[in-house]
Protein backbone atom coordinates (compact mmCIF):
# COMPACT_ATOMS: atom_id res chain seq x y z
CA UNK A 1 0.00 0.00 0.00
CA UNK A 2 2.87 2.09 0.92
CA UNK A 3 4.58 1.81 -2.25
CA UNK A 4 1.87 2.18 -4.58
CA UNK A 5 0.99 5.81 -2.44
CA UNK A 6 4.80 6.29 -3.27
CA UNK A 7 4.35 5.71 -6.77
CA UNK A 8 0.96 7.81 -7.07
CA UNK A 9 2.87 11.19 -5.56
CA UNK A 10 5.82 10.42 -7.79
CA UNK A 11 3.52 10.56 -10.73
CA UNK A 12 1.78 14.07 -9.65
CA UNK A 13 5.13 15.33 -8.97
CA UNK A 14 6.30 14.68 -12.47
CA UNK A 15 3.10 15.61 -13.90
CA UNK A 16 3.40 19.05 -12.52
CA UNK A 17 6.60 19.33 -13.18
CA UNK A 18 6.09 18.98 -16.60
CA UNK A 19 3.07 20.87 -16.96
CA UNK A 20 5.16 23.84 -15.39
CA UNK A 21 8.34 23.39 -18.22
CA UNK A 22 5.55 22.96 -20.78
CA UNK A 23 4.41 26.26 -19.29
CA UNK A 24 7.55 28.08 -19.28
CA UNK A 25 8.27 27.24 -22.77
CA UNK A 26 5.07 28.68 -24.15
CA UNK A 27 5.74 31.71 -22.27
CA UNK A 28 9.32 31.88 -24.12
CA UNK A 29 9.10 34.64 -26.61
CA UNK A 30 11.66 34.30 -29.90
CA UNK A 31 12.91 36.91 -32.17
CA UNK A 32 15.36 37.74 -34.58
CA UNK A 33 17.97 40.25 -35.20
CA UNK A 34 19.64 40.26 -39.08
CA UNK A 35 22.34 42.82 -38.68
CA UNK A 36 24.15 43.88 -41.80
CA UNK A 37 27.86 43.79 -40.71
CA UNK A 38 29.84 44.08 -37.82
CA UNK A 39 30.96 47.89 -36.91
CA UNK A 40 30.60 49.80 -33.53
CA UNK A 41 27.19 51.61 -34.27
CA UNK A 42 25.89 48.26 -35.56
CA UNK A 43 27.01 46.75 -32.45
CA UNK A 44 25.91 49.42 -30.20
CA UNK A 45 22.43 49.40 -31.57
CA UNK A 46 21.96 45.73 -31.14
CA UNK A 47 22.97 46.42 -27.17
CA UNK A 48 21.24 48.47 -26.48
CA UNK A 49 17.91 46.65 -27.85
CA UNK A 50 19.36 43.69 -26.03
CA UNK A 51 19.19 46.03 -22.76
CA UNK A 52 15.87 47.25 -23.30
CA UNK A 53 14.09 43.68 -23.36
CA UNK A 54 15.89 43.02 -20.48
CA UNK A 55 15.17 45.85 -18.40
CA UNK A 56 11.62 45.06 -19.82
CA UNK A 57 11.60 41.83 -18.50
CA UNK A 58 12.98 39.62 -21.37
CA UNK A 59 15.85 37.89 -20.41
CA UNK A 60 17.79 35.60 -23.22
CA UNK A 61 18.32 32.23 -21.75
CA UNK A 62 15.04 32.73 -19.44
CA UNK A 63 12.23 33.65 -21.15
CA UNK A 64 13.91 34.98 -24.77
CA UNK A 65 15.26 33.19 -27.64
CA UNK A 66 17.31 35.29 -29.95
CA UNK A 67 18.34 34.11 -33.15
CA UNK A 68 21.09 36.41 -34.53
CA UNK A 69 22.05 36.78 -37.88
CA UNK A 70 25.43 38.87 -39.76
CA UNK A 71 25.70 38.31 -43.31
CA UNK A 72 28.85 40.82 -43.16
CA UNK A 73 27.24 42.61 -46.12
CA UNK A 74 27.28 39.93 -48.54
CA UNK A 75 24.19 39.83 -50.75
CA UNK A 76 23.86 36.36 -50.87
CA UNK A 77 24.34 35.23 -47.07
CA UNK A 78 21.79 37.99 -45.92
CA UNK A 79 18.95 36.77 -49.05
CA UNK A 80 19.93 33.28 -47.02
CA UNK A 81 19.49 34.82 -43.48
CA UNK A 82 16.32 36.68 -44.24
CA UNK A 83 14.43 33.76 -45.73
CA UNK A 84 15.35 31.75 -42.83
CA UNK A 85 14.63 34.10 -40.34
CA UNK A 86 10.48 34.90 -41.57
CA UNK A 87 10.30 31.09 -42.00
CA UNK A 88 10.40 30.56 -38.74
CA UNK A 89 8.05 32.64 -37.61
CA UNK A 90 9.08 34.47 -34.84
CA UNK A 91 7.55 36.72 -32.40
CA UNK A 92 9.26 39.74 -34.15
CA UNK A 93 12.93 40.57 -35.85
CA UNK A 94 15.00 43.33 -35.37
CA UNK A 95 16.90 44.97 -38.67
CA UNK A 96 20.02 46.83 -38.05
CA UNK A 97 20.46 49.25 -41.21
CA UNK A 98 18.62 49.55 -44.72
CA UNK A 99 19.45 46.65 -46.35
CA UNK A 100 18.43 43.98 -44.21
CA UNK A 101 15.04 44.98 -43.62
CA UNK A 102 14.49 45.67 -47.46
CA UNK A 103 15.32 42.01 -47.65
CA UNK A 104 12.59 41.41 -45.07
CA UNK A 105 10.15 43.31 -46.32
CA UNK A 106 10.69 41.58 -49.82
CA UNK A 107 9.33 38.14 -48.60
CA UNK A 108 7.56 39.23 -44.98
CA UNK A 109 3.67 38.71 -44.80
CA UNK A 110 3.53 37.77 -41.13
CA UNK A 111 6.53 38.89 -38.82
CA UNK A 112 6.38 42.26 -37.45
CA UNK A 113 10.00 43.71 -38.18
CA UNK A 114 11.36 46.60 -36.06
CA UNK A 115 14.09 48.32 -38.05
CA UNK A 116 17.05 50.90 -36.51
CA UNK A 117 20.22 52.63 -37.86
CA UNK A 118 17.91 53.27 -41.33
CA UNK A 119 17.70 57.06 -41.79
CA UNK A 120 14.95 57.58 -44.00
CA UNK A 121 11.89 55.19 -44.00
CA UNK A 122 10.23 56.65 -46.75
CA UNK A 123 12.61 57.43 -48.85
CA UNK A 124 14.03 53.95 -48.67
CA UNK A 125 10.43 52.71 -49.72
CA UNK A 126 9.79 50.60 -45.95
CA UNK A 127 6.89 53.18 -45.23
CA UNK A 128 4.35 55.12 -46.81
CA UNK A 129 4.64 57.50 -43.79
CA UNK A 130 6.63 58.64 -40.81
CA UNK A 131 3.38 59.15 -38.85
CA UNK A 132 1.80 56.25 -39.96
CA UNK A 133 3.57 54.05 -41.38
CA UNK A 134 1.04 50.83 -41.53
CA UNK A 135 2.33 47.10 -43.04
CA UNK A 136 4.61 45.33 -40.73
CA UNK A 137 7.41 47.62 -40.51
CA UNK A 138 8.58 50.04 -37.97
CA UNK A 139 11.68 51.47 -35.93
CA UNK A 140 13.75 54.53 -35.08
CA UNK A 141 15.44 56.56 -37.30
CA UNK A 142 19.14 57.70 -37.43
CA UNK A 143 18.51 60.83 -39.39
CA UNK A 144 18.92 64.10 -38.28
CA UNK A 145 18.20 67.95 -40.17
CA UNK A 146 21.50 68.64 -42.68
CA UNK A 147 21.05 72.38 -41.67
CA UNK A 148 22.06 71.79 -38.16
CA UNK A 149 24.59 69.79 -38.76
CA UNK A 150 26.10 72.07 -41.64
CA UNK A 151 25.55 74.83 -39.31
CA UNK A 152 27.79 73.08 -36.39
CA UNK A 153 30.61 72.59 -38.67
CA UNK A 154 30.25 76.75 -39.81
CA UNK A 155 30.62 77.54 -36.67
CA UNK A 156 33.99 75.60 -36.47
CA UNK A 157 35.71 76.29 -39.57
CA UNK A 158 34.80 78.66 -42.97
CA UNK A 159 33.59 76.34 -45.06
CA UNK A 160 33.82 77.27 -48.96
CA UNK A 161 33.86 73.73 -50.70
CA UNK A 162 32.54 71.10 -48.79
CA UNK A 163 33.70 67.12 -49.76
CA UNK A 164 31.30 64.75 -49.27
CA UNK A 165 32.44 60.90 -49.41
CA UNK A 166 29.39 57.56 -49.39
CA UNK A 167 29.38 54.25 -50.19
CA UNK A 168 27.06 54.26 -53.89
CA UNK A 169 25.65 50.56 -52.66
CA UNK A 170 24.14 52.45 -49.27
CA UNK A 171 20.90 53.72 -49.50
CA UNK A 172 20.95 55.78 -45.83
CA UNK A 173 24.52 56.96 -47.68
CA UNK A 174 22.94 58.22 -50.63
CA UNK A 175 19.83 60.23 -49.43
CA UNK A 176 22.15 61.82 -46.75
CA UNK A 177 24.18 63.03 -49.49
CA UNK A 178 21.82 64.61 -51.55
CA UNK A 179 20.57 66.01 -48.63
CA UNK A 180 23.86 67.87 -47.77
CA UNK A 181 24.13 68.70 -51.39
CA UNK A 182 20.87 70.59 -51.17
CA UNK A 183 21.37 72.52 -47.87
CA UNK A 184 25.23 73.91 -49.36
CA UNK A 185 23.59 75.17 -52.53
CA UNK A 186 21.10 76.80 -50.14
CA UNK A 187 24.11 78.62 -48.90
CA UNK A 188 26.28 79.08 -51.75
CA UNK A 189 28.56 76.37 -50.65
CA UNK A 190 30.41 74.15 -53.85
CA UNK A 191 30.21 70.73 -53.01
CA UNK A 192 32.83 67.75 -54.27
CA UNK A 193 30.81 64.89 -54.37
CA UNK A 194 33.36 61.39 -54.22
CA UNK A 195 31.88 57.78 -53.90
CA UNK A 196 33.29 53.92 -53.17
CA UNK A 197 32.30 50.85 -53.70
CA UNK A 198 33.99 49.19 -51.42
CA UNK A 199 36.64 49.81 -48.46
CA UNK A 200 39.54 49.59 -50.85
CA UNK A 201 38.63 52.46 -52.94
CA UNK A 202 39.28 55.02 -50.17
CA UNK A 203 42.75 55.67 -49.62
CA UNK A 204 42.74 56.31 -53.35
CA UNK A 205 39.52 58.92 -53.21
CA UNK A 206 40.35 60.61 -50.58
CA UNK A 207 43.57 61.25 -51.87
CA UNK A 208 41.77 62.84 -54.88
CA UNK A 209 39.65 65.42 -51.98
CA UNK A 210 43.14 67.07 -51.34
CA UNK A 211 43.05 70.52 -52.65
CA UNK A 212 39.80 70.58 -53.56
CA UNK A 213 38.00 71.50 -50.36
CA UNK A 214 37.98 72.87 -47.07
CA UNK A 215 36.30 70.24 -45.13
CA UNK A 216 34.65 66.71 -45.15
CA UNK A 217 31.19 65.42 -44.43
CA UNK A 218 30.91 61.74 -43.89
CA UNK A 219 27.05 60.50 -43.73
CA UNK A 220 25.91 57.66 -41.42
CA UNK A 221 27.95 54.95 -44.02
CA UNK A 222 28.59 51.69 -42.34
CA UNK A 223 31.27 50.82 -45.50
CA UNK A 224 32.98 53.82 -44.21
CA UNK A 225 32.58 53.66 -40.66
CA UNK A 226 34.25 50.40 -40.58
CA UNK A 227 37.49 51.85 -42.40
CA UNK A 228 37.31 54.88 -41.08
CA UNK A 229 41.13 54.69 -40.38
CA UNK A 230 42.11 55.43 -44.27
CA UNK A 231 39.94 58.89 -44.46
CA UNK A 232 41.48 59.53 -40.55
CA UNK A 233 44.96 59.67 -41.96
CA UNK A 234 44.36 61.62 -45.17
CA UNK A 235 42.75 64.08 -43.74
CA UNK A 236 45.12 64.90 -40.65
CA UNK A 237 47.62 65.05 -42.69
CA UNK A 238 46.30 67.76 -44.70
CA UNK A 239 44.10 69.99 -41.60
CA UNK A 240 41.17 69.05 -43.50
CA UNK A 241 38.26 68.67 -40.63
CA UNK A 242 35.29 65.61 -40.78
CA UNK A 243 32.17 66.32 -39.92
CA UNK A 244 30.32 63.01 -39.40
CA UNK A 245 26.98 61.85 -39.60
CA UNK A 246 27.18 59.63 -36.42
CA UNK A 247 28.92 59.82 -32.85
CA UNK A 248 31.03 56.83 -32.95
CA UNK A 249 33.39 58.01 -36.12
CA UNK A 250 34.18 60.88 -34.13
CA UNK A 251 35.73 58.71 -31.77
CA UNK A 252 37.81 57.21 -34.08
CA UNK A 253 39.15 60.31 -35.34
CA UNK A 254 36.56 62.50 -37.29
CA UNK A 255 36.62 66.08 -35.77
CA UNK A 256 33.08 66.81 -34.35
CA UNK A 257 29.37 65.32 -35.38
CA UNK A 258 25.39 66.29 -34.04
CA UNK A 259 24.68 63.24 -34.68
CA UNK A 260 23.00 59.48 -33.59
CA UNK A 261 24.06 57.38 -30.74
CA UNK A 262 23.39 54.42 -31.70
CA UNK A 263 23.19 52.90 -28.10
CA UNK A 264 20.65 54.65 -27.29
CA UNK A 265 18.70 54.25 -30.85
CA UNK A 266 18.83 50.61 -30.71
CA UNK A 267 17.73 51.13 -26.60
CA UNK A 268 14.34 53.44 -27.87
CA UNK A 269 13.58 50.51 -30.89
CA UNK A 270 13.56 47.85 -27.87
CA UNK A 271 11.56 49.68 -25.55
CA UNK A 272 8.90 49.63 -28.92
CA UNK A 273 9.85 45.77 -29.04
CA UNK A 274 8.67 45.23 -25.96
CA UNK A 275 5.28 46.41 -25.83
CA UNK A 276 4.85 44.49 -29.35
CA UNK A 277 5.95 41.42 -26.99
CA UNK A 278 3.90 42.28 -24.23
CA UNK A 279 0.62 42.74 -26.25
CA UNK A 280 0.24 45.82 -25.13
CA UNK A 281 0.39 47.61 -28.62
CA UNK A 282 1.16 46.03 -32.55
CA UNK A 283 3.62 46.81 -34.54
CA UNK A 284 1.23 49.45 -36.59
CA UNK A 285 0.41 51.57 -33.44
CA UNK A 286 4.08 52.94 -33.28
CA UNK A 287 4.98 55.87 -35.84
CA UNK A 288 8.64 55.97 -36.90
CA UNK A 289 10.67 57.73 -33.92
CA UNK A 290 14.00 59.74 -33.27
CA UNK A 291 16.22 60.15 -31.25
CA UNK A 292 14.87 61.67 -27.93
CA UNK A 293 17.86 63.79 -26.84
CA UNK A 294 20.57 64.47 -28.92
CA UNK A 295 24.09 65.75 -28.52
CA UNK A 296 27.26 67.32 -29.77
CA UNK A 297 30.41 65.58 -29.84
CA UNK A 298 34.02 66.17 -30.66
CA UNK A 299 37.49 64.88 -30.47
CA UNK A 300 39.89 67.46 -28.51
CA UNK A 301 42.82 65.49 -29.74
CA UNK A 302 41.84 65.44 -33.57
CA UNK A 303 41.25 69.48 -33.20
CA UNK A 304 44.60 70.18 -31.81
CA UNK A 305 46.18 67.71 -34.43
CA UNK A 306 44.43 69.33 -37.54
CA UNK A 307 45.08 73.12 -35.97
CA UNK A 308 41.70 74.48 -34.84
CA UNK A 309 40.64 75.88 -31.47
CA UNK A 310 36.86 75.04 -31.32
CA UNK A 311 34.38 77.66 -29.75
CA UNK A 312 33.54 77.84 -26.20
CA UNK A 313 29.97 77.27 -26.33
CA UNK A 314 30.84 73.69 -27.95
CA UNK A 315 33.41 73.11 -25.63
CA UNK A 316 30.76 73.38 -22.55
CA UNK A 317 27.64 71.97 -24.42
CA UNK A 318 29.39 69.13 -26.13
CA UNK A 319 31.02 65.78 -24.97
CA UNK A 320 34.33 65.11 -25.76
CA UNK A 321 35.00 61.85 -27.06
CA UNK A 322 38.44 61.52 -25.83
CA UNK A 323 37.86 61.78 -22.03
């Protein structure tokens, strides 16, 4: 009698044991990131979305499954990675930069897909509006007004030729671009428009920007970004000052930039991920968002290298990248 009471607890025990794992694996949301390459603002975006699920409660290795994807921009690995990724129909995927949620959006009928590090939404063709942009698709733009940025770098340096340098395969590249070509004609500014293809054209280019113009704007470019070492040493050694598009190449050498931090991009685009998780919105409630704060930085060592004393008010109001 004894042993078959034994037995009979033994076999609730399991059964609610099992019942509870069966419950904490329905619970277990899964998503997908498909980042484009590997580069700091790529990287920092994709941390800080990590950090906002957890501080939201999702926890990878608890009650999160991530399923990460880098094609290290080749064409065919991220067509591979995308097709994989909406067949296996996850609670949602993250896209870090243009390209890879194109891709998505090419072969997605199910998945909402939060995008980040993509500067113009409609532009790019991913939505029919900023305020509502309907479909499956939303995120948080990297873009910010070309008049305030050209207007930061006037008030470092006299600008009469500005050189702008993009990768022609970017699309966020591109439209930045044109934008900055727009806002110098606005101001009677010449403009020396160079583009790559790929990292080992820009030595070469840049070389061709000396004597030609006063100063350099680099647009959010993660081609560039990632070799940002060959435009750094060009242009020191000819005083020619970078303005960038994005807070990270400043650190590795560019002179000063109003521009994104990615960190805290990629944090905002999680906080939207998880309310989409939590059912407390869809993906078509959110509108596309920017950055909520943003801020001026600049490289005190890259200043004194190139020659130019930057202006007080920048000094106080902007973070040094160096310290």
């Amino acid at each position: 009698m004894k042993k078959l009471l034994l037995t009979l607890i033994l076999c609730l025990l399991v059964g609610c044991s099992s019942s509870t794992t069966q419950e904490t694996t329905s619970n277990t949301k899964e998503i997908g990131i498909l980042q484009l390459m590997t580069h700091d603002a790529l990287d920092k975006s994709r941390e800080g979305f990590i950090d906002a699920l957890k501080d939201g409660g999702y926890i990878e290795g608890e009650n999160l499954t991530i399923n990460y994807q880098n094609p290290e921009s080749d064409a065919a690995n991220l067509s591979t990675m995308a097709d994989s990724l909406i067949a296996n129909d996850l609670d949602l995927i993250l896209a870090i930069a243009t390209t890879p949620v194109q891709q998505l959006q090419n072969i997605n009928d199910h998945t909402p897909i939060l995008a980040t590090a993509v500067t113009d939404f409609i532009a790019t063709g991913l939505v029919e509006s900023n305020e509502n942009p309907g479909g499956l698709i939303s995120g948080v733009s990297d873009g910010f007004p070309m008049d305030t940025q050209l207007d930061l770098l006037l008030e470092v340096t006299d600008v009469k030729t500005l050189g702008i340098l993009y990768t022609s395969s970017e699309p966020n590249s591109q439209i930045q671009a044109e934008q900055m070509e727009e806002e110098c004609a606005k101001r009677n500014i010449q403009t020396v428009v160079k583009t790559v293809s790929d990292k080992t054209m820009i030595d070469d280019t840049m070389q061709a920007f000396i004597g030609q113009i006063d100063a350099l704007y680099i647009p959010t470019d993660n081609n560039i970004a990632s070799a940002f070492a060959s435009v750094d040493i060009v242009a020191k050694e000819n005083n020619i000052p970078v303005l960038a598009a994005e807070s990270n190449v400043v650190r590795n050498g560019a002179l000063i930039s109003l521009g994104a931090d990615y960190y805290k991009i990629g944090y905002q685009t999680g906080e939207m991920a998880v309310q989409i998780l939590n059912g407390e919105k869809t993906i078509s409630d959110f509108p596309i968002g920017f950055q909520e704060d943003v801020d001026i930085y600049y490289n005190s060592q890259t200043a004194q290298e190139i020659g130019i004393e930057l202006p007080t008010n920048i000094l106080e109001q902007g973070i040094d990248v160096t310290q």
